[in-house]
C-alpha atoms as a PDB file:
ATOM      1  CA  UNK A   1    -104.760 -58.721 105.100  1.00  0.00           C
ATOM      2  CA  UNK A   2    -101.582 -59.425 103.200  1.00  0.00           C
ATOM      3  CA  UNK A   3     -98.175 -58.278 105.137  1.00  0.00           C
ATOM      4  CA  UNK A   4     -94.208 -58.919 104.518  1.00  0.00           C
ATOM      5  CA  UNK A   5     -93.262 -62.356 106.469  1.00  0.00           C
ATOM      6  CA  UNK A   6     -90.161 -63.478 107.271  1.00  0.00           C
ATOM      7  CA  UNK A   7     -89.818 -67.108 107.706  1.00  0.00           C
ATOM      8  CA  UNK A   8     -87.306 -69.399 109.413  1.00  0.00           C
ATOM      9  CA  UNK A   9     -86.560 -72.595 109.430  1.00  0.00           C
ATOM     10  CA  UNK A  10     -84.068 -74.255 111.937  1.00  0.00           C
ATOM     11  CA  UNK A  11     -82.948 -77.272 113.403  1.00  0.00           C
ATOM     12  CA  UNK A  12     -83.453 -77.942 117.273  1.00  0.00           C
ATOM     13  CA  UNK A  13     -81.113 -79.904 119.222  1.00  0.00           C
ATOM     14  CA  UNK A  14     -82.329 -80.666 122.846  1.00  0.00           C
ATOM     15  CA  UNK A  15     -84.398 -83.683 124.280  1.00  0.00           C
ATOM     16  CA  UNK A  16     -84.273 -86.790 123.046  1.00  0.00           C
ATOM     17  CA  UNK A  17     -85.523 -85.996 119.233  1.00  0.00           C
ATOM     18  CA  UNK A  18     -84.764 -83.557 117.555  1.00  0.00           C
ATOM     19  CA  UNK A  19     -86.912 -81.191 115.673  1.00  0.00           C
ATOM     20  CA  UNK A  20     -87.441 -78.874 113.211  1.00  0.00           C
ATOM     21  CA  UNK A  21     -88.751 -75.047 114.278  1.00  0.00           C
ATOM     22  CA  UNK A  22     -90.493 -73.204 111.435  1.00  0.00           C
ATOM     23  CA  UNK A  23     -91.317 -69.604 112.422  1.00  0.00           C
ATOM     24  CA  UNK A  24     -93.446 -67.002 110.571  1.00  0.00           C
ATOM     25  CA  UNK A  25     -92.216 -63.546 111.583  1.00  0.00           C
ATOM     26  CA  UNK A  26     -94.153 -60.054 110.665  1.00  0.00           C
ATOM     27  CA  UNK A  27     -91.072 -57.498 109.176  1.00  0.00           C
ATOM     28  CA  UNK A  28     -93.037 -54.334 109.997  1.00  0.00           C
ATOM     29  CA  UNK A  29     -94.116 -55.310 113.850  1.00  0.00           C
ATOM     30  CA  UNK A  30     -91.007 -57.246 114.375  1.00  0.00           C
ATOM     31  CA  UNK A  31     -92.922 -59.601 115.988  1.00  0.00           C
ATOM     32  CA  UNK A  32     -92.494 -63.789 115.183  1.00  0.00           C
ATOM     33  CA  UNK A  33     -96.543 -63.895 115.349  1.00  0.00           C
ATOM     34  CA  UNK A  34     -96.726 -68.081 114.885  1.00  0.00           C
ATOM     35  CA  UNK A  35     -94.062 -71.387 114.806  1.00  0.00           C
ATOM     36  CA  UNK A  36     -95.115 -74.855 114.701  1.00  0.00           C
ATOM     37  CA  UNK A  37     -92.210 -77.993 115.803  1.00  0.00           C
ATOM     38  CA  UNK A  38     -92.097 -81.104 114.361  1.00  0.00           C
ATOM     39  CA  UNK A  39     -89.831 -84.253 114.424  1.00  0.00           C
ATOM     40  CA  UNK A  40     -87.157 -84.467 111.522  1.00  0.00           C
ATOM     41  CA  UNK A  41     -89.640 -87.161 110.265  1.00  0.00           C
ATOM     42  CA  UNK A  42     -93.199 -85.492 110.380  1.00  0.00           C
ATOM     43  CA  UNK A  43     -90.956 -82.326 108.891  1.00  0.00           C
ATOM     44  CA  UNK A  44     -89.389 -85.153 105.639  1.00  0.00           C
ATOM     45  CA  UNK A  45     -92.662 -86.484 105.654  1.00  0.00           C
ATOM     46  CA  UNK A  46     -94.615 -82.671 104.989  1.00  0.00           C
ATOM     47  CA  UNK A  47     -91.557 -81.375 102.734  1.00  0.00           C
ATOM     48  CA  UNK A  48     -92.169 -84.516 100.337  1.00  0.00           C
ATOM     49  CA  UNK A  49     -95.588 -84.244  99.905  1.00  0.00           C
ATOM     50  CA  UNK A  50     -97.793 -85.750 102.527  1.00  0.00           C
ATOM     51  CA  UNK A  51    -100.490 -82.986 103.752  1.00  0.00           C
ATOM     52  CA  UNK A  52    -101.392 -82.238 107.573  1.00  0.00           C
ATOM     53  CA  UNK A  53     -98.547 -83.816 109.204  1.00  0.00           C
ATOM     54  CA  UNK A  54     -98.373 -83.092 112.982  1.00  0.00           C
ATOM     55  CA  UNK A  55     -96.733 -81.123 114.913  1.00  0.00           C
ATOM     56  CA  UNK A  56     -97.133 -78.039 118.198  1.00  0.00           C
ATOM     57  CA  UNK A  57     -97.881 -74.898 116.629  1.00  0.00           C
ATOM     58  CA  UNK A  58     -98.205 -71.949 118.964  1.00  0.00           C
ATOM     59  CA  UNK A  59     -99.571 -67.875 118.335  1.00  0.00           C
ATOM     60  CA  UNK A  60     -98.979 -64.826 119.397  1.00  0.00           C
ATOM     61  CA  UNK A  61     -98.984 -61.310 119.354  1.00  0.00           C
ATOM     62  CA  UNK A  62    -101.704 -61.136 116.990  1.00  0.00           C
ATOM     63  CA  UNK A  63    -102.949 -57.979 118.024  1.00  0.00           C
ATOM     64  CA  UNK A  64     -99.599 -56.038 116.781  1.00  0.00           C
ATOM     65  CA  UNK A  65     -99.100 -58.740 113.164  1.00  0.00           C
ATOM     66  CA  UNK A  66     -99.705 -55.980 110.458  1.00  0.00           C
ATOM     67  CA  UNK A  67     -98.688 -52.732 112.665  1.00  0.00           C
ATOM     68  CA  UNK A  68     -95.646 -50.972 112.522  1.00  0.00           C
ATOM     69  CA  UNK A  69     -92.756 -50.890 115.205  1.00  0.00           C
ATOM     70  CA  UNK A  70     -91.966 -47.360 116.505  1.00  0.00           C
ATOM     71  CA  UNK A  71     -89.225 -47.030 118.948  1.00  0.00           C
ATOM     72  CA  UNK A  72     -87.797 -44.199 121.024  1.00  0.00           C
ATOM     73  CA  UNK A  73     -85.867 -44.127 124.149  1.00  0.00           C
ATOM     74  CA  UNK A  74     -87.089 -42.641 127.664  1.00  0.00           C
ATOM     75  CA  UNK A  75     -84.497 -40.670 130.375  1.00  0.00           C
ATOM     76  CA  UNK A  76     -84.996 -40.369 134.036  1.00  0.00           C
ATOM     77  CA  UNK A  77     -83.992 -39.455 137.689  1.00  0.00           C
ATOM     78  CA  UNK A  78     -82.764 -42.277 139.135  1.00  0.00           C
ATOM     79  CA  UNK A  79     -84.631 -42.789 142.935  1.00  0.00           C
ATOM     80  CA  UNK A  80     -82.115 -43.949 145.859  1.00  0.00           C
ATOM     81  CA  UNK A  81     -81.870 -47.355 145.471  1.00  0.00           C
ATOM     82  CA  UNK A  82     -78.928 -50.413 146.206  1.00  0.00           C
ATOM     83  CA  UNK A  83     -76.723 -52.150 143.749  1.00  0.00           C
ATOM     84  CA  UNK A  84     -79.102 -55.350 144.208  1.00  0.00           C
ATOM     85  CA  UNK A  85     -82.617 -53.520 144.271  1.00  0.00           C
ATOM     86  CA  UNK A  86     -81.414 -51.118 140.644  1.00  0.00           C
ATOM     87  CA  UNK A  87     -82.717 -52.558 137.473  1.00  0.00           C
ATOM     88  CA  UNK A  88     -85.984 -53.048 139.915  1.00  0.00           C
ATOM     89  CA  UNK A  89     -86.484 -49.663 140.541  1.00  0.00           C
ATOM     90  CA  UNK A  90     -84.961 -48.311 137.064  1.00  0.00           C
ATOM     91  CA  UNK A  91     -88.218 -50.114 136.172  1.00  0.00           C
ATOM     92  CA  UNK A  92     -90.874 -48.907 138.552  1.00  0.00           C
ATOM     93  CA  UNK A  93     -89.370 -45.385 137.628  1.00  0.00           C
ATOM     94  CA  UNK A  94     -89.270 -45.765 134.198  1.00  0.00           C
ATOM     95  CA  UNK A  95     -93.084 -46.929 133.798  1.00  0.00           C
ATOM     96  CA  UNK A  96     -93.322 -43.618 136.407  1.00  0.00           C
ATOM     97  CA  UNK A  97     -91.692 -41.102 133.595  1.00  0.00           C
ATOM     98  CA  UNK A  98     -93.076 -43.013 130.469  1.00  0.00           C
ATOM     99  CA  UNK A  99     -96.845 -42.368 132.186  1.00  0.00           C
ATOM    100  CA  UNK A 100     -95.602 -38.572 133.091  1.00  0.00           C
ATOM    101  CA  UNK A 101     -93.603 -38.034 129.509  1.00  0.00           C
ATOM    102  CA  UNK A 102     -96.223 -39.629 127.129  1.00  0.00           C
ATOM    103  CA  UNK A 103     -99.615 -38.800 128.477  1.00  0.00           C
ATOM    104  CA  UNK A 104    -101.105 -37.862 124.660  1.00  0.00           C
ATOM    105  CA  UNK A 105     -99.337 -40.755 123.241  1.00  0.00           C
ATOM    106  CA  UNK A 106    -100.775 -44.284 124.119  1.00  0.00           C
ATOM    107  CA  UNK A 107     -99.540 -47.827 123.759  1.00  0.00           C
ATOM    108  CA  UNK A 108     -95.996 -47.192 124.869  1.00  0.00           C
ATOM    109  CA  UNK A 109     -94.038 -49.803 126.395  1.00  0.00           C
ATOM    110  CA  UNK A 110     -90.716 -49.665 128.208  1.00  0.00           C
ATOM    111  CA  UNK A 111     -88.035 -52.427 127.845  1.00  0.00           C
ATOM    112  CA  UNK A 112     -86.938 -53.545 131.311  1.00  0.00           C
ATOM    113  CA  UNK A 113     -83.797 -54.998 130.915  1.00  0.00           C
ATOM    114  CA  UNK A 114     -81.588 -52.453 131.829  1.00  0.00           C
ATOM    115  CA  UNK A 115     -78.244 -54.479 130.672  1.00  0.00           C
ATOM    116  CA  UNK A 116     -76.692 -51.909 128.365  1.00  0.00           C
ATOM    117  CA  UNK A 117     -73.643 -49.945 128.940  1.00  0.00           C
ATOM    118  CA  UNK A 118     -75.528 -46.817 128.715  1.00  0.00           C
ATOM    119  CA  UNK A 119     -78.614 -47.815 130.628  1.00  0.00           C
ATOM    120  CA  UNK A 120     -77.299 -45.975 133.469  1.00  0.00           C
ATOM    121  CA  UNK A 121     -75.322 -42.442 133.426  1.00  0.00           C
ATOM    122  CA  UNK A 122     -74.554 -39.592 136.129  1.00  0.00           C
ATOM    123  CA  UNK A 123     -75.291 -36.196 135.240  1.00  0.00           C
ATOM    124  CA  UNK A 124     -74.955 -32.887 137.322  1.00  0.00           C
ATOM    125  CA  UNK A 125     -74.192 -35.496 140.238  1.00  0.00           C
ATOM    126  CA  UNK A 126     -77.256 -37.074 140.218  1.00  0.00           C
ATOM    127  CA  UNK A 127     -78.036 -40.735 138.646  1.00  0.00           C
ATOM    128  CA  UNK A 128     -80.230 -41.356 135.399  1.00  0.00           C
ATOM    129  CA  UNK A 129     -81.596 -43.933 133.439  1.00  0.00           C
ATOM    130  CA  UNK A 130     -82.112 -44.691 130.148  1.00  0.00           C
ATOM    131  CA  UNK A 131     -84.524 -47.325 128.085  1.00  0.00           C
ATOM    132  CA  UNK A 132     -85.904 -48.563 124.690  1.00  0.00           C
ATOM    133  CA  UNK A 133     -89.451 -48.068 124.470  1.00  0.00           C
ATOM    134  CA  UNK A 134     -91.743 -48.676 121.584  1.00  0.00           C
ATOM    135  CA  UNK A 135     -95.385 -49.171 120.549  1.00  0.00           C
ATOM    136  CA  UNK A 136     -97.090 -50.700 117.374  1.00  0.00           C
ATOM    137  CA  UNK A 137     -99.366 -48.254 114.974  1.00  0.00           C
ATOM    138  CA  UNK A 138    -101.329 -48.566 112.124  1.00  0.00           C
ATOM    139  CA  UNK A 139     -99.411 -49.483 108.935  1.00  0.00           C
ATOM    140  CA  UNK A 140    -100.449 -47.858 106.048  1.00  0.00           C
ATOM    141  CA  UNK A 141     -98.407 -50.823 103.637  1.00  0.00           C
ATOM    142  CA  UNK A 142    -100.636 -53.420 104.438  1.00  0.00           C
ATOM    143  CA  UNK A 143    -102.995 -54.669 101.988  1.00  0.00           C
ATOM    144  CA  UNK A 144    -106.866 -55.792 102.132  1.00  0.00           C
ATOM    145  CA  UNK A 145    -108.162 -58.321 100.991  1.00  0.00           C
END
């Protein structure tokens, strides 16, 4: 399969050496599917020629690299809840309404940070919530091999 990447590459400053981060990113999905670090050395070293230098690669999010990113946004009835206990049960609510709201539509998933301005509102006295949500489809712009 042959997708649009977008690829990064950026210098990491923690620990005693510092590395290099290279990360391959799918545009469609939105999702940084692979990265590999390596010391400023190994990363001089690869960039000048020498093959299979070392470093830590990690995956991920395979299953979505060559989909497409939908998003949407979900609103509910806020349940009684505290101050302390909210973004807990804006959550538990929210996976509540998304099963309720989107029955025919699977792979849906609800963001759960709840840190916008507008996560919360009040509406005919009563408390609501709002969230992202988005799934991954099948792309049509992706190309066999």
């Amino acid at each position: 399969m042959k997708i649009p990447i977008l690829v990064s590459i950026s210098k990491i400053y923690g620990g005693e050496e510092k590395e290099i981060k290279i990360s391959f990113s799918d545009d469609n999905s939105s999702i940084e599917f692979a990265s590999a670090r390596m010391s400023l050395v190994k990363f001089a070293e690869c960039i000048t020629g020498l093959s299979h230098c070392e470093g830590i690669g990690e995956v991920r999010g395979l299953d979505k690299v060559g989909k497409k990113m939908e998003h949407d946004e979900i609103i509910f009835e806020m349940p009684d809840h505290t101050y302390e206990n909210k973004k807990m049960i804006a959550k538990e609510a929210g996976n509540k309404a998304l099963k309720e709201q989107r029955t025919r539509d699977s792979g849906w998933v609800i963001s759960d940070s709840f840190n916008s301005q507008g996560s919360f509102f009040r509406k005919d006295n009563k408390e609501y919530a709002r969230a992202s949500i988005r799934r991954w489809v099948e792309n049509s712009n992706t190309e066999e091999e």
